[in-house]
C-alpha atoms as a PDB file:
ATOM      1  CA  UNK A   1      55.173  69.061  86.599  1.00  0.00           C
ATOM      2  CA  UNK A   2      58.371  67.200  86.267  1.00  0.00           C
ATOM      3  CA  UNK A   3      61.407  67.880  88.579  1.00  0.00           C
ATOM      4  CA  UNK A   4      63.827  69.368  85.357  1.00  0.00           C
ATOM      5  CA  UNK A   5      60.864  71.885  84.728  1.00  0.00           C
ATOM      6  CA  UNK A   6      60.569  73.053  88.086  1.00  0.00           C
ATOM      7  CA  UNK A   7      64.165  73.272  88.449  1.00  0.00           C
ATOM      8  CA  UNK A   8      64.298  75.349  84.791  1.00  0.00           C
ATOM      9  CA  UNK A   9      61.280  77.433  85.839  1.00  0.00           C
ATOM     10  CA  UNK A  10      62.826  78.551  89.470  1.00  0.00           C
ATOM     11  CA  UNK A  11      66.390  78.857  87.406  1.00  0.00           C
ATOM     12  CA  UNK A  12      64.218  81.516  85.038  1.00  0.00           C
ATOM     13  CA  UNK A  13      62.843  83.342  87.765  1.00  0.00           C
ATOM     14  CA  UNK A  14      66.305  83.786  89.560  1.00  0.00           C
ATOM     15  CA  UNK A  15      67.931  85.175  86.761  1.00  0.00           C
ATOM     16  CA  UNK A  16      64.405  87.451  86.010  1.00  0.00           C
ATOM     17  CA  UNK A  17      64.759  88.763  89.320  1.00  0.00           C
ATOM     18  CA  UNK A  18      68.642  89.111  89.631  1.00  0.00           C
ATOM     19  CA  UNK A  19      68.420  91.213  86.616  1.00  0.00           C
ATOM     20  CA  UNK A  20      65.740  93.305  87.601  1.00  0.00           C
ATOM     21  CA  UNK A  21      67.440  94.272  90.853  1.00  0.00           C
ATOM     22  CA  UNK A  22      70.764  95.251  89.044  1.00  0.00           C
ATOM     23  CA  UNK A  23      68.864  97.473  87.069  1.00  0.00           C
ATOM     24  CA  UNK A  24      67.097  98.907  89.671  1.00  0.00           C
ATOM     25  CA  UNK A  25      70.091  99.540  91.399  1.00  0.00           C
ATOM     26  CA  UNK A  26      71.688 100.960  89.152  1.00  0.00           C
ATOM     27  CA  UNK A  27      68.921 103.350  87.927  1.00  0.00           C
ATOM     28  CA  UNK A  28      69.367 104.767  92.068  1.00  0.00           C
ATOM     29  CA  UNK A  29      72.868 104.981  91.571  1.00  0.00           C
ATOM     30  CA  UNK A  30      72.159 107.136  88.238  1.00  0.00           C
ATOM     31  CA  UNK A  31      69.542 109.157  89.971  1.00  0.00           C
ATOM     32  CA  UNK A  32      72.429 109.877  92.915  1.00  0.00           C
ATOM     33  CA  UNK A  33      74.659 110.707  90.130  1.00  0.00           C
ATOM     34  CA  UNK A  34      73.393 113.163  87.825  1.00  0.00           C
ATOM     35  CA  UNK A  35      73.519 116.267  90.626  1.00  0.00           C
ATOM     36  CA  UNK A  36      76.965 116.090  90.975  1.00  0.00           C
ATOM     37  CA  UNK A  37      77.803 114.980  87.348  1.00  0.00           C
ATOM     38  CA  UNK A  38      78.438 117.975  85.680  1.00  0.00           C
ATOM     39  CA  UNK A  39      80.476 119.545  88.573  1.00  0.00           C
ATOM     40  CA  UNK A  40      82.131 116.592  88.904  1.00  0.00           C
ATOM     41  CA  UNK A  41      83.003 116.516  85.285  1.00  0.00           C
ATOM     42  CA  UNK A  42      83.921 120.078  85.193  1.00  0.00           C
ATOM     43  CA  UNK A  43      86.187 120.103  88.381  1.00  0.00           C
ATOM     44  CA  UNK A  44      88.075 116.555  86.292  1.00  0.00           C
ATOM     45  CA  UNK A  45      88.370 118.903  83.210  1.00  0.00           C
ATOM     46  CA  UNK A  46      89.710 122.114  84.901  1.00  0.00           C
ATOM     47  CA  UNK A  47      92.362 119.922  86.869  1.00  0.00           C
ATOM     48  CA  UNK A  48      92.843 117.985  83.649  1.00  0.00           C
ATOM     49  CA  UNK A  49      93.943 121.388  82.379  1.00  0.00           C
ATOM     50  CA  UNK A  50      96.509 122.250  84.955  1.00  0.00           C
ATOM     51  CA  UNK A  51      99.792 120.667  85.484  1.00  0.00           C
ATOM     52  CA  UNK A  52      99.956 119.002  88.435  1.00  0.00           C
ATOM     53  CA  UNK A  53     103.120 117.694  88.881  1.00  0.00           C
ATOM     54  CA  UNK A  54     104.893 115.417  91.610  1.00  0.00           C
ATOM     55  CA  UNK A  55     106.962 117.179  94.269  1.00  0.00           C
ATOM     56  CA  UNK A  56     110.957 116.817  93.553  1.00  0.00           C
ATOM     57  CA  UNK A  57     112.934 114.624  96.203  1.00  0.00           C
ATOM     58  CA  UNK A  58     114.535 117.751  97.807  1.00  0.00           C
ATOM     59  CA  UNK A  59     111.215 119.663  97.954  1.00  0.00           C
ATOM     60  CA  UNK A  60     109.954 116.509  99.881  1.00  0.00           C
ATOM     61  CA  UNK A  61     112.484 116.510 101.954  1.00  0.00           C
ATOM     62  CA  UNK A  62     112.047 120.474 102.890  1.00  0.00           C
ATOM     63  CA  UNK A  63     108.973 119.864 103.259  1.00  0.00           C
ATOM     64  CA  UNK A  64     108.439 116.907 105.405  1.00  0.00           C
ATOM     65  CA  UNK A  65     111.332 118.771 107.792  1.00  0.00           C
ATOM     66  CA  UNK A  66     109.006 122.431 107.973  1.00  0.00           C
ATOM     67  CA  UNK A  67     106.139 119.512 108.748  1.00  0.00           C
ATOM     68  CA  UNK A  68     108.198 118.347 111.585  1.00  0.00           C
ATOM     69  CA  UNK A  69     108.588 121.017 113.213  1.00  0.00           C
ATOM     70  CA  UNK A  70     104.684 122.441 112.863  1.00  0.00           C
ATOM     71  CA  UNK A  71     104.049 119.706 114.420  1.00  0.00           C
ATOM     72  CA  UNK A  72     106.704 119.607 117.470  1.00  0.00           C
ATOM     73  CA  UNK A  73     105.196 123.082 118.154  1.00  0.00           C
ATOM     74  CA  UNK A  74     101.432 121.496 118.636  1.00  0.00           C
ATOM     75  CA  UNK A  75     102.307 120.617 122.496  1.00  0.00           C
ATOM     76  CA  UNK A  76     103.130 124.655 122.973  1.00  0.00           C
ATOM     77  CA  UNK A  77     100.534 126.053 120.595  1.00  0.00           C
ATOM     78  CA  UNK A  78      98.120 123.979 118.768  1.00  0.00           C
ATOM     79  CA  UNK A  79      96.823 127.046 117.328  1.00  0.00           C
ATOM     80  CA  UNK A  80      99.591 128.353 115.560  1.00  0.00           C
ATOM     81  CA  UNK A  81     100.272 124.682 114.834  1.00  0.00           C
ATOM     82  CA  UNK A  82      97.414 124.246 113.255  1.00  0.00           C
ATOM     83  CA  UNK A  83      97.790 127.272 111.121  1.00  0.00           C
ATOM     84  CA  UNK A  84     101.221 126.390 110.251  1.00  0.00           C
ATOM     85  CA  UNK A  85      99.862 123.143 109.360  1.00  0.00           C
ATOM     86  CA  UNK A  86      97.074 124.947 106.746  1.00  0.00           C
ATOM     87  CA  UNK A  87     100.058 126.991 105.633  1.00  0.00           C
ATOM     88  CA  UNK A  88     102.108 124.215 104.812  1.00  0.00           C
ATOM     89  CA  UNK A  89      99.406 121.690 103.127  1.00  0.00           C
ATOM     90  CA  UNK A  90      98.792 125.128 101.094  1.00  0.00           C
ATOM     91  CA  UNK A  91     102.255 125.562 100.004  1.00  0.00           C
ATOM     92  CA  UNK A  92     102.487 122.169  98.805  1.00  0.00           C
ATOM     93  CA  UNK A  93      99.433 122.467  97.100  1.00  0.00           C
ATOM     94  CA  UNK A  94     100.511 124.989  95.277  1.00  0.00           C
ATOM     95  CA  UNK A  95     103.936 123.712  94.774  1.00  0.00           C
ATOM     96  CA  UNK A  96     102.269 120.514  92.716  1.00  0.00           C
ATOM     97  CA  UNK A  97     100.554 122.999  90.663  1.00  0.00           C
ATOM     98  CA  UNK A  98      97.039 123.187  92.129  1.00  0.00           C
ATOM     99  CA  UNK A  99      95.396 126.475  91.372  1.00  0.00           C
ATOM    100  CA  UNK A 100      94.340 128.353  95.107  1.00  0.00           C
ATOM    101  CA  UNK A 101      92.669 131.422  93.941  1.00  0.00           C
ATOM    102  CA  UNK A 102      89.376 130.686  96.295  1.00  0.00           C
ATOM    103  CA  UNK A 103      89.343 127.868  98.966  1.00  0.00           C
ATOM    104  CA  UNK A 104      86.012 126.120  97.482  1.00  0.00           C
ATOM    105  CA  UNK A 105      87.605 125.853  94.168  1.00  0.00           C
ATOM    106  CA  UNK A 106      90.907 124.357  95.804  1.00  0.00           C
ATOM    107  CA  UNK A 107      88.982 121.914  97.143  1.00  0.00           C
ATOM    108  CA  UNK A 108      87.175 120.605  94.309  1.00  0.00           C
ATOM    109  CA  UNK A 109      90.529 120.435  92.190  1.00  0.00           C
ATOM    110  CA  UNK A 110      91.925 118.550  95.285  1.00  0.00           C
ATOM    111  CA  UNK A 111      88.974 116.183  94.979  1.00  0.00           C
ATOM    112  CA  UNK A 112      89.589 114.738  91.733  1.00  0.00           C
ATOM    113  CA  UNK A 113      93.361 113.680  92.714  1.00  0.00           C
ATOM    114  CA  UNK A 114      92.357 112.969  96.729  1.00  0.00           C
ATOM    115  CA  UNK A 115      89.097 112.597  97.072  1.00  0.00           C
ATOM    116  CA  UNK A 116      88.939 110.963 100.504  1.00  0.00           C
ATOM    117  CA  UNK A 117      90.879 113.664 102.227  1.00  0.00           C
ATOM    118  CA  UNK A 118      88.805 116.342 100.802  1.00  0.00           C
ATOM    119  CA  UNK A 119      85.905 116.362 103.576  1.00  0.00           C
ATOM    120  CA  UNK A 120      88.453 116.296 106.653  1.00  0.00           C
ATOM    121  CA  UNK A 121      90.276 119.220 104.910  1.00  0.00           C
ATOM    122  CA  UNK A 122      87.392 121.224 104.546  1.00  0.00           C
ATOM    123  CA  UNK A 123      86.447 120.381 108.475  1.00  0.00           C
ATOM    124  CA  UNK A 124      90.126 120.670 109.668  1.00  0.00           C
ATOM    125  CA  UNK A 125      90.029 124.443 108.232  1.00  0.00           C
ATOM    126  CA  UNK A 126      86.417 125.132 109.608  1.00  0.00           C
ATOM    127  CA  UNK A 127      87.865 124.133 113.198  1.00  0.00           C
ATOM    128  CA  UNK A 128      90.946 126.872 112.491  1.00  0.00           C
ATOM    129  CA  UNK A 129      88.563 129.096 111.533  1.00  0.00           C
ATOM    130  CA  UNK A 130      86.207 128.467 114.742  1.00  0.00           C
ATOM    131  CA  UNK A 131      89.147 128.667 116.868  1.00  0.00           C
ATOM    132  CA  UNK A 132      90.092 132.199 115.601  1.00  0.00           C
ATOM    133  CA  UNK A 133      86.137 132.944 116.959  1.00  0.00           C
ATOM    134  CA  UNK A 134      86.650 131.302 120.113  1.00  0.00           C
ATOM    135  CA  UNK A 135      84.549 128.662 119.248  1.00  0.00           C
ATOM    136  CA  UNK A 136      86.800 125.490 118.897  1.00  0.00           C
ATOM    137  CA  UNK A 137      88.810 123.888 121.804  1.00  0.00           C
ATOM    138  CA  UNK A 138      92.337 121.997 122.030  1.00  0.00           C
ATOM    139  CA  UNK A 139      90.457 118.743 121.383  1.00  0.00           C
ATOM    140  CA  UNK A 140      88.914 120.417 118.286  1.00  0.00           C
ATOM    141  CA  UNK A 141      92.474 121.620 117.155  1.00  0.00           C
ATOM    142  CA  UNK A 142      94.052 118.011 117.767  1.00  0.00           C
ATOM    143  CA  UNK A 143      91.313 116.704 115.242  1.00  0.00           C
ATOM    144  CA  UNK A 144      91.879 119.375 112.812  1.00  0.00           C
ATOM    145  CA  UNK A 145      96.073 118.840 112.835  1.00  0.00           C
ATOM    146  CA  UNK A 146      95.322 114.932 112.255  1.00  0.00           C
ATOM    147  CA  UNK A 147      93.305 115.787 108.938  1.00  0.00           C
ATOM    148  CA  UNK A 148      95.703 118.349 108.067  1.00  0.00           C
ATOM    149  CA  UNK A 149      98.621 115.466 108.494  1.00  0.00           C
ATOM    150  CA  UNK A 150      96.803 112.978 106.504  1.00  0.00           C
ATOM    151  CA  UNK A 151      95.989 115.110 103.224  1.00  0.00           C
ATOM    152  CA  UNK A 152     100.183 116.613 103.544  1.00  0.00           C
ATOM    153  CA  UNK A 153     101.172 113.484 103.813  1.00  0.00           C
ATOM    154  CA  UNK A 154      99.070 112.292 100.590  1.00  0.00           C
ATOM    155  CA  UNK A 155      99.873 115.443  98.712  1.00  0.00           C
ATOM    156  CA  UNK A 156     103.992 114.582  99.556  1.00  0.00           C
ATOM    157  CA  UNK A 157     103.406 110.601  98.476  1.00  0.00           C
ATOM    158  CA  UNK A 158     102.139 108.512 100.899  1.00  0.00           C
ATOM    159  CA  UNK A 159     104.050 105.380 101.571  1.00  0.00           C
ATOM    160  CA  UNK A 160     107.332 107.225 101.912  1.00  0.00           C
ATOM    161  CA  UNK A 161     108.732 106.533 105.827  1.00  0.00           C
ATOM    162  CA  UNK A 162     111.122 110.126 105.586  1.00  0.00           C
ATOM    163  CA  UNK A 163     107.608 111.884 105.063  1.00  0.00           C
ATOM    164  CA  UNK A 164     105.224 110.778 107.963  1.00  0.00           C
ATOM    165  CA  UNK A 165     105.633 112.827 110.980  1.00  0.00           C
END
């Protein structure tokens, strides 16, 4: 076989098998997909539905000041610094417009606007709940504050220096 044959023929069976593995992999990402799809979809439209608005300059201001001081008060009581903390991320929440009838459903209508701070909020308020059981330490609390600081400080607009504690 000529060299410009061989060279077309291995050319061929690159592109065969690029092709196949793109559809492969995307047939797994499909497959991962369509469990969540619908509740992701339906958690887009019911947040789609609300009016979640950006905070006003003075109610970031108030804010980031209440935030200050929750979080002075860690070094005397992490607990109640931690709640204040929950409190606080709540109020926000809710001052943006995000529905917080039930703490699941919170959640998913934080997802669709901050998804990557959705998982640390969930474990930051399991740790406040342990703690209330006895069953979460200082260390536990310090953890829980940090995710509690990084979804406030997304929910106030990240990138502002007068917001970050």
């Amino acid at each position: 076989m000529p060299l410009p044959t061989i060279v077309l023929v291995l050319a061929a069976l690159l592109v065969v098998s690029a092709v196949t593995w793109l559809v492969v992999r995307n047939s797994r990402s499909e497959e991962l997909r369509r469990p969540f799809g619908r509740e992701t979809a339906r958690d887009l439209k019911r947040v789609r539905l609300v009016d979640i608005q950006p905070l006003s300059a003075e109610d970031r201001v108030r804010f980031a000041n209440r935030w200050r001081t929750t979080q002075a008060a860690f070094a005397d009581n992490p607990a109640i610094a931690v709640s204040e903390a929950e409190t606080l991320v709540n109020e926000v929440m809710r001052a943006r417009g995000y529905p917080l009838s039930e703490f699941n459903l919170g959640t998913a209508d934080i997802s669709v606007d901050h998804p990557k701070f959705v998982a640390n909020y969930r474990e930051a308020r399991e740790i406040a709940l342990a703690y209330q059981r006895g069953a979460a330490r200082t260390q536990d609390l310090k953890k829980a504050s940090s995710h509690f600081a990084e979804l406030f400080e997304d929910l106030l607009g990240a990138g502002d220096a007068k917001t970050k504690a």
